[in-house]
Protein backbone atom coordinates (compact mmCIF):
# COMPACT_ATOMS: atom_id res chain seq x y z
CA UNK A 1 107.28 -105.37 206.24
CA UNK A 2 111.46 -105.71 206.12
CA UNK A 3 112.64 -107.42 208.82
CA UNK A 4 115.32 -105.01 208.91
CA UNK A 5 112.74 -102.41 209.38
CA UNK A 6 111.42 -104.09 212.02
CA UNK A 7 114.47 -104.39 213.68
CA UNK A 8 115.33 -100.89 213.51
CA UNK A 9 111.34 -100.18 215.04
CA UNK A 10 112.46 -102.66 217.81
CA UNK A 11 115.81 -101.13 219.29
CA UNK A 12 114.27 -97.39 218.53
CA UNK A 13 111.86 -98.28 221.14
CA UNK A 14 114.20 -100.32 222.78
CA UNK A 15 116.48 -97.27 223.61
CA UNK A 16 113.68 -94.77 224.12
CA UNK A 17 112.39 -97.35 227.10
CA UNK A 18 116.20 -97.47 228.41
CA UNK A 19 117.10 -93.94 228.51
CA UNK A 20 113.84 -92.74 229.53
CA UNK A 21 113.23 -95.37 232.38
CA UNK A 22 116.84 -94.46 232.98
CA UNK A 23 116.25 -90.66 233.72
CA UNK A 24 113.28 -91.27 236.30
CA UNK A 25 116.42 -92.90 238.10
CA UNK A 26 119.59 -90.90 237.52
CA UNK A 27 118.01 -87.10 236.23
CA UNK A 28 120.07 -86.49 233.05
CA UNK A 29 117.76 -85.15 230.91
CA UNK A 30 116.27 -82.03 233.47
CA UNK A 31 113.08 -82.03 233.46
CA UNK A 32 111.37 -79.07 235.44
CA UNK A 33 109.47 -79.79 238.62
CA UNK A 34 105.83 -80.61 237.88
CA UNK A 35 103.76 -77.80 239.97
CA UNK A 36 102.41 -78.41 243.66
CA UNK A 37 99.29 -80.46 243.95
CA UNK A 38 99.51 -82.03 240.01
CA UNK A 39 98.60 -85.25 239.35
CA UNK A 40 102.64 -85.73 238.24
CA UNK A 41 103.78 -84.28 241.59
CA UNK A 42 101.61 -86.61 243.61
CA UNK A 43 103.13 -89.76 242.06
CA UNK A 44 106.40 -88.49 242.50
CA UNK A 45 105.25 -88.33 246.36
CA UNK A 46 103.90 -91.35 246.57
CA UNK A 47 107.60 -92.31 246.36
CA UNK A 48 107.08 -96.12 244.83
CA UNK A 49 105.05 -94.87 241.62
CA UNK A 50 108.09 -93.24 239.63
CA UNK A 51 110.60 -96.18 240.61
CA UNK A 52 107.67 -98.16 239.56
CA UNK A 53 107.16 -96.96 236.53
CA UNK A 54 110.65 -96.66 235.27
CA UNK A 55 111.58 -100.11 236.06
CA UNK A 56 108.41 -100.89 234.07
CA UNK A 57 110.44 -99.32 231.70
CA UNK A 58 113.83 -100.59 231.11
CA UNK A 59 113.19 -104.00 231.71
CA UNK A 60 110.82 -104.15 228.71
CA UNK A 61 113.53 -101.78 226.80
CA UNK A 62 116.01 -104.72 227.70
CA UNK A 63 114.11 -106.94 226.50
CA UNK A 64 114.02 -105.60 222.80
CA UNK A 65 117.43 -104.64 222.55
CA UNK A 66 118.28 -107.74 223.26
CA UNK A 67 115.41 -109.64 220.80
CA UNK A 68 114.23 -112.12 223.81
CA UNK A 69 110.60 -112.14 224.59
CA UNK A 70 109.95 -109.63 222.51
CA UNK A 71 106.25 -110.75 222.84
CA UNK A 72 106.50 -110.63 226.99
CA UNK A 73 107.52 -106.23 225.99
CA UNK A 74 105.25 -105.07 223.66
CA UNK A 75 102.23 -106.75 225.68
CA UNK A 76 104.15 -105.42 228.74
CA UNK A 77 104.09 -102.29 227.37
CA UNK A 78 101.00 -102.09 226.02
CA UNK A 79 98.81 -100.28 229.01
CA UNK A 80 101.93 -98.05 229.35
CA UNK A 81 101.03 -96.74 225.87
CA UNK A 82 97.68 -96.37 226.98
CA UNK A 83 98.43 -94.67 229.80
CA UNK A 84 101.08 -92.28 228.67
CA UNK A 85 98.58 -90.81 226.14
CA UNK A 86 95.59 -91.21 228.47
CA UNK A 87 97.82 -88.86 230.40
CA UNK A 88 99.06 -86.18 227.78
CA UNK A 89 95.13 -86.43 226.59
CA UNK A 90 94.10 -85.04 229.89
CA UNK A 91 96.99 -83.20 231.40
CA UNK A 92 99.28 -82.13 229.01
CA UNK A 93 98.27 -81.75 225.52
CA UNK A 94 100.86 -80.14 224.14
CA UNK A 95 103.54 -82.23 224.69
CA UNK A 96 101.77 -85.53 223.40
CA UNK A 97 104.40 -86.32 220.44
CA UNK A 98 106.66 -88.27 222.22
CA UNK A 99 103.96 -90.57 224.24
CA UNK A 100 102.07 -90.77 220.55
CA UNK A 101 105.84 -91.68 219.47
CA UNK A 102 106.00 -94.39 221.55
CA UNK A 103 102.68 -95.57 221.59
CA UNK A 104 102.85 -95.31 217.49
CA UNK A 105 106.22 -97.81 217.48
CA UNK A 106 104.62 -100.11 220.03
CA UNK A 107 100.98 -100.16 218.09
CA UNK A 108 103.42 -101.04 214.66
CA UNK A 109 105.35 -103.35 216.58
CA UNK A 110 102.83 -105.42 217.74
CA UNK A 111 100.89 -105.18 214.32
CA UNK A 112 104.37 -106.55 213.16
CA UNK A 113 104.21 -109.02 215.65
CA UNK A 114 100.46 -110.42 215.39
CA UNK A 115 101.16 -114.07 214.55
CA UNK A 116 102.79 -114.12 218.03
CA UNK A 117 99.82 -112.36 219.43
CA UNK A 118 96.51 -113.86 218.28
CA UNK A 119 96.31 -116.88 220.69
CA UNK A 120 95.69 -113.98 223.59
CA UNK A 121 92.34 -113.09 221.35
């Protein structure tokens, strides 16, 4: 594939990690309060998971907007795929298009990205 494609792949995903990470931190995309007793609510309770999470985030985001270790992200980012559709699989089914989003340009990227990656296997 291009590399130009590939580089447009890499700071799509780059800036969806960023702002997204972003929000669990600063709230400026509102996002209504998950309902008492939900799986969501009790990870925002915990009150490490979401700070957790969204630095797990933006530091891979970082990392492909800026094109270093781009192998270190997408592994990184790899169970977060998982998990974000793992999630919208059994909690919230209807809005599954952006986790499949991201776990789509992650799945590509890494495809893109295999020569880096077959030593692991």
């Amino acid at each position: 594939m291009n590399s130009k494609v590939e580089m447009i792949l890499r700071i799509l995903l780059g800036i969806l990690l960023l702002v997204f990470g972003s929000n669990k931190f600063l709230n400026f995309i509102p996002m209504p309060a998950p309902p008492p007793g939900s799986f969501m609510d009790a990870l925002i309770q915990t009150g490490y998971m979401m700070p957790l999470i969204a630095i797990s985030e933006i530091v891979p985001g970082i990392l492909l907007l800026l094109n270093k270790w781009k192998g270190l992200a997408l592994v990184w980012l790899a169970p977060i795929s998982v998990n974000i559709l793992f999630f919208h699989f059994a909690f919230d089914l209807s809005s599954i298009a952006p986790g499949a989003m991201f776990a789509g340009l992650n799945g590509i990227l890494i495809y893109l990205n295999w020569k880096k990656f077959k030593v692991l296997f």
